[in-house]
Structure formats: C-alpha cells, structure tokens
PDB file of N, CA and C in Angstrom:
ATOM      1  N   UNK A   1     -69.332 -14.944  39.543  1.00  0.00           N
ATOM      2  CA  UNK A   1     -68.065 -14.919  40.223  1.00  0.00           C
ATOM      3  C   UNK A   1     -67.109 -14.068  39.412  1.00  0.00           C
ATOM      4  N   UNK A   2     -66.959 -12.836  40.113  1.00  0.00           N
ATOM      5  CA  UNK A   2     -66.037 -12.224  39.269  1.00  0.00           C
ATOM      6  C   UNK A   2     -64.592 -12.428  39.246  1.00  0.00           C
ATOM      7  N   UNK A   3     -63.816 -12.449  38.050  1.00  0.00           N
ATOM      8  CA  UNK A   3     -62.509 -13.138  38.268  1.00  0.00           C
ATOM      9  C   UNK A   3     -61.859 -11.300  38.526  1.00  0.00           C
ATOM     10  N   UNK A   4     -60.347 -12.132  39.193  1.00  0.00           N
ATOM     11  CA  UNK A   4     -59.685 -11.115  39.068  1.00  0.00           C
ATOM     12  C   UNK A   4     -58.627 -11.258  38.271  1.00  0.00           C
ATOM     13  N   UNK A   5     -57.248  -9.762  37.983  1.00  0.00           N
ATOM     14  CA  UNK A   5     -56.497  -9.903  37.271  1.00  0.00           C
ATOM     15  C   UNK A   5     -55.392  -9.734  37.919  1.00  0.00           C
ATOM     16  N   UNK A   6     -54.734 -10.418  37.558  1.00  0.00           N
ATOM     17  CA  UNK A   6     -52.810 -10.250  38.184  1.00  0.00           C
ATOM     18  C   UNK A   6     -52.010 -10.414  36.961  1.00  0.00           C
ATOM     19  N   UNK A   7     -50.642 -10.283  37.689  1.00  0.00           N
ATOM     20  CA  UNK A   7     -49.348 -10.356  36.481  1.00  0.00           C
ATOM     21  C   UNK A   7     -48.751 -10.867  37.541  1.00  0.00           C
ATOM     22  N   UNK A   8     -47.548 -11.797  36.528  1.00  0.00           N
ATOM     23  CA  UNK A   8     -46.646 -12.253  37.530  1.00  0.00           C
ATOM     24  C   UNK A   8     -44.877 -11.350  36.577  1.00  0.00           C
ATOM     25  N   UNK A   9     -44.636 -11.705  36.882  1.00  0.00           N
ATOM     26  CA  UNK A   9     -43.393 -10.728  36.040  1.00  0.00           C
ATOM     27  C   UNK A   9     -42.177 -11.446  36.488  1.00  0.00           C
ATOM     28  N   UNK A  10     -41.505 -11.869  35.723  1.00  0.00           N
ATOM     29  CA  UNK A  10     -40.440 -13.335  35.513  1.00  0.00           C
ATOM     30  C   UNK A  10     -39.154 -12.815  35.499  1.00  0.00           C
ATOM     31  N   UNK A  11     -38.868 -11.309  34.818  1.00  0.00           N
ATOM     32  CA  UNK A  11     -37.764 -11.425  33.899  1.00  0.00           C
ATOM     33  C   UNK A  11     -36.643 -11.104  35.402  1.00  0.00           C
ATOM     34  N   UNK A  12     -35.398 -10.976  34.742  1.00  0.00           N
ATOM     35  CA  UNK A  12     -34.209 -10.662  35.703  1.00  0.00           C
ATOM     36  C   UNK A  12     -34.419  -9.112  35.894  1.00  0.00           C
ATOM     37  N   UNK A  13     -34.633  -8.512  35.137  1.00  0.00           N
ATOM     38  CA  UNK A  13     -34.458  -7.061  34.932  1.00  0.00           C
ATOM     39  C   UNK A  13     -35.513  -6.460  36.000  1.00  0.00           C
ATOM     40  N   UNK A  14     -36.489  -6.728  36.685  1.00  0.00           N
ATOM     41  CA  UNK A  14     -37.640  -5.979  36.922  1.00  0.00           C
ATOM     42  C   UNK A  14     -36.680  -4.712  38.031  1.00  0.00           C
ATOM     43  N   UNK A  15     -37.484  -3.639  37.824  1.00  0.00           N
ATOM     44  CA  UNK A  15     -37.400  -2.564  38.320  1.00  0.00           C
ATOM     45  C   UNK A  15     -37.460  -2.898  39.768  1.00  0.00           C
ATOM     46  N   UNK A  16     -36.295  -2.043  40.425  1.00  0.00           N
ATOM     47  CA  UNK A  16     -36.420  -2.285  41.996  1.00  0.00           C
ATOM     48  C   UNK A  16     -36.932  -1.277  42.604  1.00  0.00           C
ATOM     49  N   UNK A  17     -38.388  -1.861  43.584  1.00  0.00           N
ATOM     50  CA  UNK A  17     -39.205  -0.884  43.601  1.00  0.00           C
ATOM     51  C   UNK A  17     -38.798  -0.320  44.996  1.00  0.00           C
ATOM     52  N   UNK A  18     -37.363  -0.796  45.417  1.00  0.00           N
ATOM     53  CA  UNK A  18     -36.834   0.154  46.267  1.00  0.00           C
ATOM     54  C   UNK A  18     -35.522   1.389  46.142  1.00  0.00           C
ATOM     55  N   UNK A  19     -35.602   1.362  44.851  1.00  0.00           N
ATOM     56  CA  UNK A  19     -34.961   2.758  44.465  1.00  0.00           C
ATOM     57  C   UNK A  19     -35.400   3.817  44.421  1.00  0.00           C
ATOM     58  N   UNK A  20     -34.152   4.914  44.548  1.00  0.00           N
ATOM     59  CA  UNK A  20     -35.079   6.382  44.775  1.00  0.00           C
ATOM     60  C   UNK A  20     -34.685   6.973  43.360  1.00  0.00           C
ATOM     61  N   UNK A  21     -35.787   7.349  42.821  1.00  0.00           N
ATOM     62  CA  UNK A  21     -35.253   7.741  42.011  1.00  0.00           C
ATOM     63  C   UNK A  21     -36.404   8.941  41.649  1.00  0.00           C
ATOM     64  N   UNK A  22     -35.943  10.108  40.990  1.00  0.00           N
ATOM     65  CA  UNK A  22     -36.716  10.800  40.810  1.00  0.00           C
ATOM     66  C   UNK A  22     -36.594  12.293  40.769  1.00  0.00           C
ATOM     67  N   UNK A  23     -37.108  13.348  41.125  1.00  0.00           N
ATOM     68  CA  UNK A  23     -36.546  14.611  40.997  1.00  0.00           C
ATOM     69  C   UNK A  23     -35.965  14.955  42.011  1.00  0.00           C
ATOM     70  N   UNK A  24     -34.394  15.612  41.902  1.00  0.00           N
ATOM     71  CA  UNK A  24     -33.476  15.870  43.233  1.00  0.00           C
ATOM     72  C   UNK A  24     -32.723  14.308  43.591  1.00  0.00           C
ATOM     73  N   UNK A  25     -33.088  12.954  43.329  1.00  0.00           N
ATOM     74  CA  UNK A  25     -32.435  11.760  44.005  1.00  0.00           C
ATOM     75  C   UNK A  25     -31.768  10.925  43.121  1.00  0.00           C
ATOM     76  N   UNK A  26     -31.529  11.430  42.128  1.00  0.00           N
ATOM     77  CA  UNK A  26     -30.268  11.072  40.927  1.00  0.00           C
ATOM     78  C   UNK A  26     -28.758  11.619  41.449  1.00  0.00           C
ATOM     79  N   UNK A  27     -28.264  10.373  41.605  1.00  0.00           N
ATOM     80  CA  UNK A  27     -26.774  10.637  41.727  1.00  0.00           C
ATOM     81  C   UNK A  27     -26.403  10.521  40.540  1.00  0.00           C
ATOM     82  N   UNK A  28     -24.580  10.647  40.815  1.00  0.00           N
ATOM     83  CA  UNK A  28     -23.870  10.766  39.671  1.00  0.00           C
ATOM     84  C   UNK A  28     -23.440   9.594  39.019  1.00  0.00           C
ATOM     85  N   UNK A  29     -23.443   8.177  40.363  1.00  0.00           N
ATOM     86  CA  UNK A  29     -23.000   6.943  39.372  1.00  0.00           C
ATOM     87  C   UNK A  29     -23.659   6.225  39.480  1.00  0.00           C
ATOM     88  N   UNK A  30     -23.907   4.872  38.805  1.00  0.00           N
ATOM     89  CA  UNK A  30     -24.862   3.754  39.185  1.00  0.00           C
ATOM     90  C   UNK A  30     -24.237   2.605  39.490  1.00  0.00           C
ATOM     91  N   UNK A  31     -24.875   1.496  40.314  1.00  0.00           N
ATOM     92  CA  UNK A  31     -24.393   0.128  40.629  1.00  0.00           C
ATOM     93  C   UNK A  31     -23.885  -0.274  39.439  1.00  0.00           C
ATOM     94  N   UNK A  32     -22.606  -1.085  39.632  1.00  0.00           N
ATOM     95  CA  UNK A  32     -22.099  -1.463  39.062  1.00  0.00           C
ATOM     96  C   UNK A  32     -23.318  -3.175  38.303  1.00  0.00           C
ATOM     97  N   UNK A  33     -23.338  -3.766  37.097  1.00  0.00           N
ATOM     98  CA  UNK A  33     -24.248  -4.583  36.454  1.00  0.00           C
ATOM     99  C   UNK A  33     -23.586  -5.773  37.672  1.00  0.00           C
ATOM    100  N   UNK A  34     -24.723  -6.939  37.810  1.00  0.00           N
ATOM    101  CA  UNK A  34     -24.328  -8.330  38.490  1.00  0.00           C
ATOM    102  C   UNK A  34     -24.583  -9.169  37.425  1.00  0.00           C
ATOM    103  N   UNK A  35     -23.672  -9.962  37.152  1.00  0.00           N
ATOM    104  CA  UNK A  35     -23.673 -10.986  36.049  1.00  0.00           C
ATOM    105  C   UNK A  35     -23.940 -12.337  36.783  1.00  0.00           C
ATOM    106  N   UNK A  36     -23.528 -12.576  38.360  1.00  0.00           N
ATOM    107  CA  UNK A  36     -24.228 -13.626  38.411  1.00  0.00           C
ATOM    108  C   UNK A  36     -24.501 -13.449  39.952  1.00  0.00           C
ATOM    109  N   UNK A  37     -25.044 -14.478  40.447  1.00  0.00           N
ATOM    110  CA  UNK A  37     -26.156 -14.259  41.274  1.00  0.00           C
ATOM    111  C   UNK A  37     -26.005 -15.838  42.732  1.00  0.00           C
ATOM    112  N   UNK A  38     -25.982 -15.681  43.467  1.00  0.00           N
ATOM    113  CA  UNK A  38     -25.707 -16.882  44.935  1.00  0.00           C
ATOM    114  C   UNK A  38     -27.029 -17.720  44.571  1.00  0.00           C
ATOM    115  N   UNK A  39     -27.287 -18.947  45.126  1.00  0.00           N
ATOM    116  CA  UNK A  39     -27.591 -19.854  45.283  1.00  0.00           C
ATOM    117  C   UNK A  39     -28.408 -19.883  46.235  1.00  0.00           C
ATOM    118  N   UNK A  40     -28.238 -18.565  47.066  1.00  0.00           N
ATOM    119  CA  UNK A  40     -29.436 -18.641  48.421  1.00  0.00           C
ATOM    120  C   UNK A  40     -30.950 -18.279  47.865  1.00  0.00           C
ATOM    121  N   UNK A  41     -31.867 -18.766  48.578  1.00  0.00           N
ATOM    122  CA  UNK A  41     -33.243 -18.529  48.380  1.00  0.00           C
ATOM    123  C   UNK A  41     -33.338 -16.949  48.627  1.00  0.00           C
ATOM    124  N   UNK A  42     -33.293 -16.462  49.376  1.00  0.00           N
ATOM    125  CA  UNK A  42     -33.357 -15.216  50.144  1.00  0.00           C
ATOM    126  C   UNK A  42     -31.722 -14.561  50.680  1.00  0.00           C
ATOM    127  N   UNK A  43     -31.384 -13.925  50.224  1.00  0.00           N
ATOM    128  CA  UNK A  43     -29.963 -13.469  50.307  1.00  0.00           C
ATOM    129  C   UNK A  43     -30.336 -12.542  51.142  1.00  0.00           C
ATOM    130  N   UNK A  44     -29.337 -12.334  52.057  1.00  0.00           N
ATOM    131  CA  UNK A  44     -29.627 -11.147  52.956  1.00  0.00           C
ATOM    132  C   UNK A  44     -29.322  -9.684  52.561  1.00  0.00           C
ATOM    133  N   UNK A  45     -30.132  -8.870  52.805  1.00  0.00           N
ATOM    134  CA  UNK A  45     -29.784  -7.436  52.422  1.00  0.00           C
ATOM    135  C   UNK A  45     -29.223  -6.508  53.605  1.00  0.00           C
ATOM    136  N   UNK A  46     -28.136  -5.906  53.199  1.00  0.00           N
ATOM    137  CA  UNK A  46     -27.906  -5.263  54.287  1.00  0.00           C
ATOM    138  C   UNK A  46     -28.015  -3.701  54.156  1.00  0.00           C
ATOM    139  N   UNK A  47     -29.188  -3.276  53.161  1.00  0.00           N
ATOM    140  CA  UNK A  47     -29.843  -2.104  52.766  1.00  0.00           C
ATOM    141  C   UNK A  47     -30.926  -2.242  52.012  1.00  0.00           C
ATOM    142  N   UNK A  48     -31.942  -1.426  52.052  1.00  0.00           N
ATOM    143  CA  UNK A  48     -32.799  -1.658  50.673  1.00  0.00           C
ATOM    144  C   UNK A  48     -32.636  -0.570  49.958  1.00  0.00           C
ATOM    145  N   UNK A  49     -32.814   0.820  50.210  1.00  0.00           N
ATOM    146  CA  UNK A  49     -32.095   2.241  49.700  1.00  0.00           C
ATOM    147  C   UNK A  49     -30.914   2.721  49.791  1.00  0.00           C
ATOM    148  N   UNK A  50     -30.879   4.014  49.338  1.00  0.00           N
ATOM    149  CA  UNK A  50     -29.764   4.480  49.615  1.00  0.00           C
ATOM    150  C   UNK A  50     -29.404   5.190  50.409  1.00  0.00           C
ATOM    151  N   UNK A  51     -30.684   5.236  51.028  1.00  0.00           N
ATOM    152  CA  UNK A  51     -30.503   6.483  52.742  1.00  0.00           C
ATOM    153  C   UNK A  51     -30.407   5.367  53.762  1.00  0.00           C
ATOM    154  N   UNK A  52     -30.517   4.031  53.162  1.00  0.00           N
ATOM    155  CA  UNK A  52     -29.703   3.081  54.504  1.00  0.00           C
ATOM    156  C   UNK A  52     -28.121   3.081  54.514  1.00  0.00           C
ATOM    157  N   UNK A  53     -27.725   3.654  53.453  1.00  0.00           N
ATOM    158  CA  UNK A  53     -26.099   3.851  53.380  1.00  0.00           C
ATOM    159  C   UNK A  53     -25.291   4.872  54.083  1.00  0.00           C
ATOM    160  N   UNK A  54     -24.047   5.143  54.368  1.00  0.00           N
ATOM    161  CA  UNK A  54     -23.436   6.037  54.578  1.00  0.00           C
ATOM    162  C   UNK A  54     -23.714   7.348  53.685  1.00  0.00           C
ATOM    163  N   UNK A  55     -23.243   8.782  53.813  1.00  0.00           N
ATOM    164  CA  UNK A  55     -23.243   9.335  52.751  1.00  0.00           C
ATOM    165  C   UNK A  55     -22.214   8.647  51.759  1.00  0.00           C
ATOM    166  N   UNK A  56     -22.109   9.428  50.577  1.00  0.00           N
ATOM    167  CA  UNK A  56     -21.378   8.967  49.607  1.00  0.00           C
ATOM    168  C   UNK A  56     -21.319   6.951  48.931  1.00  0.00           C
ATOM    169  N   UNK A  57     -22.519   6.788  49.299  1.00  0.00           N
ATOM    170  CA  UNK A  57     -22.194   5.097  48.935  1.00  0.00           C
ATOM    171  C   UNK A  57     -23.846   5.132  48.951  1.00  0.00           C
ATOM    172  N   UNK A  58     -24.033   3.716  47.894  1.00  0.00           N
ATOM    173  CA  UNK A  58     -25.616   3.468  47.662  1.00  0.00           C
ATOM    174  C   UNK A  58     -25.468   1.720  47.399  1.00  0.00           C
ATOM    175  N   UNK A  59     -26.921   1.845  47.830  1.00  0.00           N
ATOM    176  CA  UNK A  59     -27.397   0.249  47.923  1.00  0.00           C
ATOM    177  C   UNK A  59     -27.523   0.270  46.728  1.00  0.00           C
ATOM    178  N   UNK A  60     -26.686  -1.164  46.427  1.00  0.00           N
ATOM    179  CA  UNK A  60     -26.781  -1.915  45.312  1.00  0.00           C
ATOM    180  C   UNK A  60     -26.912  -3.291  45.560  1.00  0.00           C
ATOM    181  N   UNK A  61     -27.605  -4.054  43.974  1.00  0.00           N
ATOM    182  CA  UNK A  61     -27.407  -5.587  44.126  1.00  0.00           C
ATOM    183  C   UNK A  61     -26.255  -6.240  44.070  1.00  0.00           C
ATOM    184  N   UNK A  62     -25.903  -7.027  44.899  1.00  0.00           N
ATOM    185  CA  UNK A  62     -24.325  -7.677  44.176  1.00  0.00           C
ATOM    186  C   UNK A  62     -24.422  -9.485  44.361  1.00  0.00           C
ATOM    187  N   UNK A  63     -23.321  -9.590  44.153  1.00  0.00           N
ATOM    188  CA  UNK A  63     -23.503 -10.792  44.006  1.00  0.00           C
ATOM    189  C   UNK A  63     -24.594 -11.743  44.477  1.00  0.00           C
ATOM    190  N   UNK A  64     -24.481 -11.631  46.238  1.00  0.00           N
ATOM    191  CA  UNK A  64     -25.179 -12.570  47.045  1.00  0.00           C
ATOM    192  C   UNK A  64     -26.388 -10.783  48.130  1.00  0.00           C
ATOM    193  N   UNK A  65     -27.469 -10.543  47.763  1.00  0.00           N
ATOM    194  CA  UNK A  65     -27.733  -9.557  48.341  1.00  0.00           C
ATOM    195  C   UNK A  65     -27.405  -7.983  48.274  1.00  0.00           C
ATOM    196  N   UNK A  66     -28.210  -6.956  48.784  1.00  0.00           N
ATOM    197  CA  UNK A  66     -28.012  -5.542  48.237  1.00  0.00           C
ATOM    198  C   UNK A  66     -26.598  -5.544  49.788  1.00  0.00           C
ATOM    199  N   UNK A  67     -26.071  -4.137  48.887  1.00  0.00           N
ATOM    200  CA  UNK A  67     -24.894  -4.028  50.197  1.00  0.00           C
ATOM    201  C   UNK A  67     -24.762  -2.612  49.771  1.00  0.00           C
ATOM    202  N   UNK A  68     -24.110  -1.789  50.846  1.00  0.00           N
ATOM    203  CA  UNK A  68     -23.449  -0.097  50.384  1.00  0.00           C
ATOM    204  C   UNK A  68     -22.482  -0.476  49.949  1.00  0.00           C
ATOM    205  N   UNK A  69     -22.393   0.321  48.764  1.00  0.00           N
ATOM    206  CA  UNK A  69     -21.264   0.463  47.704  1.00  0.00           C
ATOM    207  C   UNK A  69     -20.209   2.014  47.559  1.00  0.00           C
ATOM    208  N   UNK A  70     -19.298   1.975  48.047  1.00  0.00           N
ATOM    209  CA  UNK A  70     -18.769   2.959  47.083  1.00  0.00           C
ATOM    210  C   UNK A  70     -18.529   3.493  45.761  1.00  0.00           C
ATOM    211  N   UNK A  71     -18.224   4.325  45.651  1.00  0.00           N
ATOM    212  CA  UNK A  71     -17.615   5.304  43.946  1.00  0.00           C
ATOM    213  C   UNK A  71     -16.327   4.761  43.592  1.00  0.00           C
ATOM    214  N   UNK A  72     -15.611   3.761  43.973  1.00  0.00           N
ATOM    215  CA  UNK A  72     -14.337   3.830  44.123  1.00  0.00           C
ATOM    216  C   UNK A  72     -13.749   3.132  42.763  1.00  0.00           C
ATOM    217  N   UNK A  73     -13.207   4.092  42.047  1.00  0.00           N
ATOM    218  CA  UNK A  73     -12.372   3.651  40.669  1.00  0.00           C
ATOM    219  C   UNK A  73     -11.363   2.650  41.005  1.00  0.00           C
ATOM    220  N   UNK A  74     -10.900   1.279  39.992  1.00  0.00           N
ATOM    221  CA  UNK A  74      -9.881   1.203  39.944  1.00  0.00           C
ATOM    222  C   UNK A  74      -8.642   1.825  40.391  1.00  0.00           C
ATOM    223  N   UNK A  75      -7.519   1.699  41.259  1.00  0.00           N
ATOM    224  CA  UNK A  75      -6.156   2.626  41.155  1.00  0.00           C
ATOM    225  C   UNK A  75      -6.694   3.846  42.073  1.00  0.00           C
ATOM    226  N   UNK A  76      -8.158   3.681  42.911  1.00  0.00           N
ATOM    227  CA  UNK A  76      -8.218   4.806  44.047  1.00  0.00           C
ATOM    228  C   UNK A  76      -7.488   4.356  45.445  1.00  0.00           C
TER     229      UNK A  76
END
C-alpha cells in the first residue's frame, strides 16, 4: 500500500494563490497589512484578483473578506 504525501500549511502568512503577480503585473502599491480578522467561517469575497476590480484599485484582504481597494492617501 503505497502511502501518499501531503502538507497542510497553518501559518497566517500563506501566499495567496490568487494574486497576479509576475512579469508586467506589479503595480505600484500594495494592500494595505490586516491585523485582525471577522469571526465568520467563510467571509465573503467580493474579488479574488485584481482584474475583478475597477481600473486603478486591487483586491485585497481586509478585515472581514477580499474587497477593491483604492490608492487613496490620507488628506486625498
């Protein structure tokens, strides 16, 4: 009986394997960090990339689920 092998991978950090990232699909800013996180099992996303966004705005994680984000500084 041959066994097989898996990983399970725990941490907060894991890579989201729905980003684009790569040659030509580097923007100029990144999601802002989420320090904390909703209570729902499954938070709803209302993007998984960033070509589900408007131009100028990218899916990010935030609090409760990914959402389009703007660039928008403080005092804009």
């Amino acid at each position: 009986m041959g066994g097989g092998t898996f990983a399970i991978q725990t941490r907060n950090t894991a890579p989201n394997p729905y980003s684009q990232q790569g040659p030509g699909l580097s923007s100029a800013w990144s999601c802002p960090p989420v320090r904390f996180t909703c209570a729902l099992h499954n938070p709803p996303n209302h993007c998984l990339t960033d070509r589900h966004c408007p131009r100028g705005k990218k899916c990010c994680r935030t609090f409760c689920g990914r959402k389009c984000l703007s660039n928008l500084k403080p005092g804009q």
